[in-house]
C-alpha atoms as a PDB file:
ATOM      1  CA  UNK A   1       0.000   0.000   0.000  1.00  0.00           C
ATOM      2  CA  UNK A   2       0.983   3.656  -1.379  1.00  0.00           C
ATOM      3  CA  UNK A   3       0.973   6.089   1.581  1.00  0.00           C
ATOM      4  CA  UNK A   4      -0.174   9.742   0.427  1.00  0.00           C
ATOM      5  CA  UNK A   5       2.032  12.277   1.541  1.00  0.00           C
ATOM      6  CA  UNK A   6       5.159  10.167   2.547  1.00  0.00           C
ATOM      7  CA  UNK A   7       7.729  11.366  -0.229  1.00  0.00           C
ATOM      8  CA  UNK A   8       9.023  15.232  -0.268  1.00  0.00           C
ATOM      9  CA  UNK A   9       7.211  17.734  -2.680  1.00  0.00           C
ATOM     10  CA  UNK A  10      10.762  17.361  -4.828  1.00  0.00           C
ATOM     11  CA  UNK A  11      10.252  13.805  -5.317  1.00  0.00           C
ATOM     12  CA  UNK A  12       6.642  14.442  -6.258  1.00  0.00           C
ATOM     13  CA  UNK A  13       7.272  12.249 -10.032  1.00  0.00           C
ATOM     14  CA  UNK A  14      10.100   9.673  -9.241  1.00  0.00           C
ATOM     15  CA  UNK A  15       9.747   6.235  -8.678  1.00  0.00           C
ATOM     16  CA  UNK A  16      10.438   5.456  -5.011  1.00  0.00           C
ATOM     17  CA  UNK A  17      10.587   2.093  -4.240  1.00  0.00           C
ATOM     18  CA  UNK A  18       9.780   1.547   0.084  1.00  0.00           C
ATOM     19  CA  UNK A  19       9.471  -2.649  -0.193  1.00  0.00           C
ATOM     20  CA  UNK A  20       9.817  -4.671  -2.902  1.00  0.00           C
ATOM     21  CA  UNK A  21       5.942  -4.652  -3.325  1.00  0.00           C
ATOM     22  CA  UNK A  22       5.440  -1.092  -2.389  1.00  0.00           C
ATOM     23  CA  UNK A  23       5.576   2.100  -5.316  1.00  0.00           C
ATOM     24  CA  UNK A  24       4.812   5.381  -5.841  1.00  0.00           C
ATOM     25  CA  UNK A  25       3.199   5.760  -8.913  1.00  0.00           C
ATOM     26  CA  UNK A  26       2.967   9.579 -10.022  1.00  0.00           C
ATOM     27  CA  UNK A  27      -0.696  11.243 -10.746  1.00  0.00           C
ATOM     28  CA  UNK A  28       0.483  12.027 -14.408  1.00  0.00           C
ATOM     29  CA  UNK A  29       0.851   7.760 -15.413  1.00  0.00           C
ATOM     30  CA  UNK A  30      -2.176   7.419 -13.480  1.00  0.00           C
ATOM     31  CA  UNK A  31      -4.249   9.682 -15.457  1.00  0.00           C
ATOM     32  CA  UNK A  32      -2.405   8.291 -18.415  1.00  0.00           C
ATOM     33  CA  UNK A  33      -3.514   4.786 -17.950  1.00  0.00           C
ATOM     34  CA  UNK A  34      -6.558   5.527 -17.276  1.00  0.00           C
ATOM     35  CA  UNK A  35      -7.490   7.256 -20.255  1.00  0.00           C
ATOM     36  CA  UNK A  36      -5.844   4.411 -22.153  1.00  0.00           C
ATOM     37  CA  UNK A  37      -8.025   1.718 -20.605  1.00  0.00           C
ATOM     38  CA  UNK A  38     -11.459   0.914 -19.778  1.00  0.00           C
ATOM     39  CA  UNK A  39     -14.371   3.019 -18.959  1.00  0.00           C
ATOM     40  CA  UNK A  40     -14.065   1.372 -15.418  1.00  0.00           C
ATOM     41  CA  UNK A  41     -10.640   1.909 -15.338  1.00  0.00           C
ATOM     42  CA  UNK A  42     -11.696   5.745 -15.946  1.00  0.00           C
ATOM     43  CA  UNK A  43     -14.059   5.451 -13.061  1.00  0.00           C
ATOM     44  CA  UNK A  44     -11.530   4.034 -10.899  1.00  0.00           C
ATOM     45  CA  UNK A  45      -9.056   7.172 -11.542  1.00  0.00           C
ATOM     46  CA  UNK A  46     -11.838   9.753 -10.781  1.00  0.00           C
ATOM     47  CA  UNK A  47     -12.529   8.330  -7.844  1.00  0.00           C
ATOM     48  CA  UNK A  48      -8.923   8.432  -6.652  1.00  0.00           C
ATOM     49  CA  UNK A  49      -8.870  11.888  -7.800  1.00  0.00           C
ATOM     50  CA  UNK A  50     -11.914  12.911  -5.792  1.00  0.00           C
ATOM     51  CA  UNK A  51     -10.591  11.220  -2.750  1.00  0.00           C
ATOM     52  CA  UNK A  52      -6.861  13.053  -3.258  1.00  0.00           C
ATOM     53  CA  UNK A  53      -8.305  16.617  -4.160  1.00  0.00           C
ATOM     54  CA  UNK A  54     -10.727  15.795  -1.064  1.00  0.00           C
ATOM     55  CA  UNK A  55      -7.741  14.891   0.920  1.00  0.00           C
ATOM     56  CA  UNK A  56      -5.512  17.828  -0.245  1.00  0.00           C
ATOM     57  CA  UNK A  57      -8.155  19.874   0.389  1.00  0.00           C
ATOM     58  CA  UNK A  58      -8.261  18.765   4.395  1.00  0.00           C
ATOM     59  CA  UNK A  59      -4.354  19.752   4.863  1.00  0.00           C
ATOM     60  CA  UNK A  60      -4.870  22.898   2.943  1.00  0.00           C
ATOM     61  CA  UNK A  61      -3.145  22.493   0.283  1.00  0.00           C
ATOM     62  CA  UNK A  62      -4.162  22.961  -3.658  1.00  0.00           C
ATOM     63  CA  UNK A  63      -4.469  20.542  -6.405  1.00  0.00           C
ATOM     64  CA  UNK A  64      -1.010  22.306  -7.998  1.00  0.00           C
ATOM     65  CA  UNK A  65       1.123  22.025  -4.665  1.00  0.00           C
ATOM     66  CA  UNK A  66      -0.754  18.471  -4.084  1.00  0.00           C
ATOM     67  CA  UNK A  67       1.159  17.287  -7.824  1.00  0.00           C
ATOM     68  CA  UNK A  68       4.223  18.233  -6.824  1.00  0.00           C
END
């Protein structure tokens, strides 16, 4: 599991590795893959997105500072 908010604002888009089955996967391949895939693979990602903007939005911060 991915923990939001773990990885310095400077390391916002590189691949950080914590365990062998842990990863940081950056909001720009996430919104890439989603718009490659499915419709409920679409879903999926704007549900994410709701739930980080929502999230952002709790710790004051915007959705710019929130993508690194």
């Amino acid at each position: 599991m991915t923990y939001l908010g773990t990885y310095p604002a400077w390391r916002a888009y590189e691949r950080v590795a914590e365990t062998e089955n842990q990863q940081f996967t950056p909001v720009a391949e996430m919104r890439a893959n989603a718009e490659a895939g499915t419709a409920e693979m679409r879903e999926v990602f704007a549900i994410i997105m709701q739930v980080r903007k929502t999230c952002l939005a709790r710790v004051g911060l915007t959705e710019e500072l929130g993508d690194g």
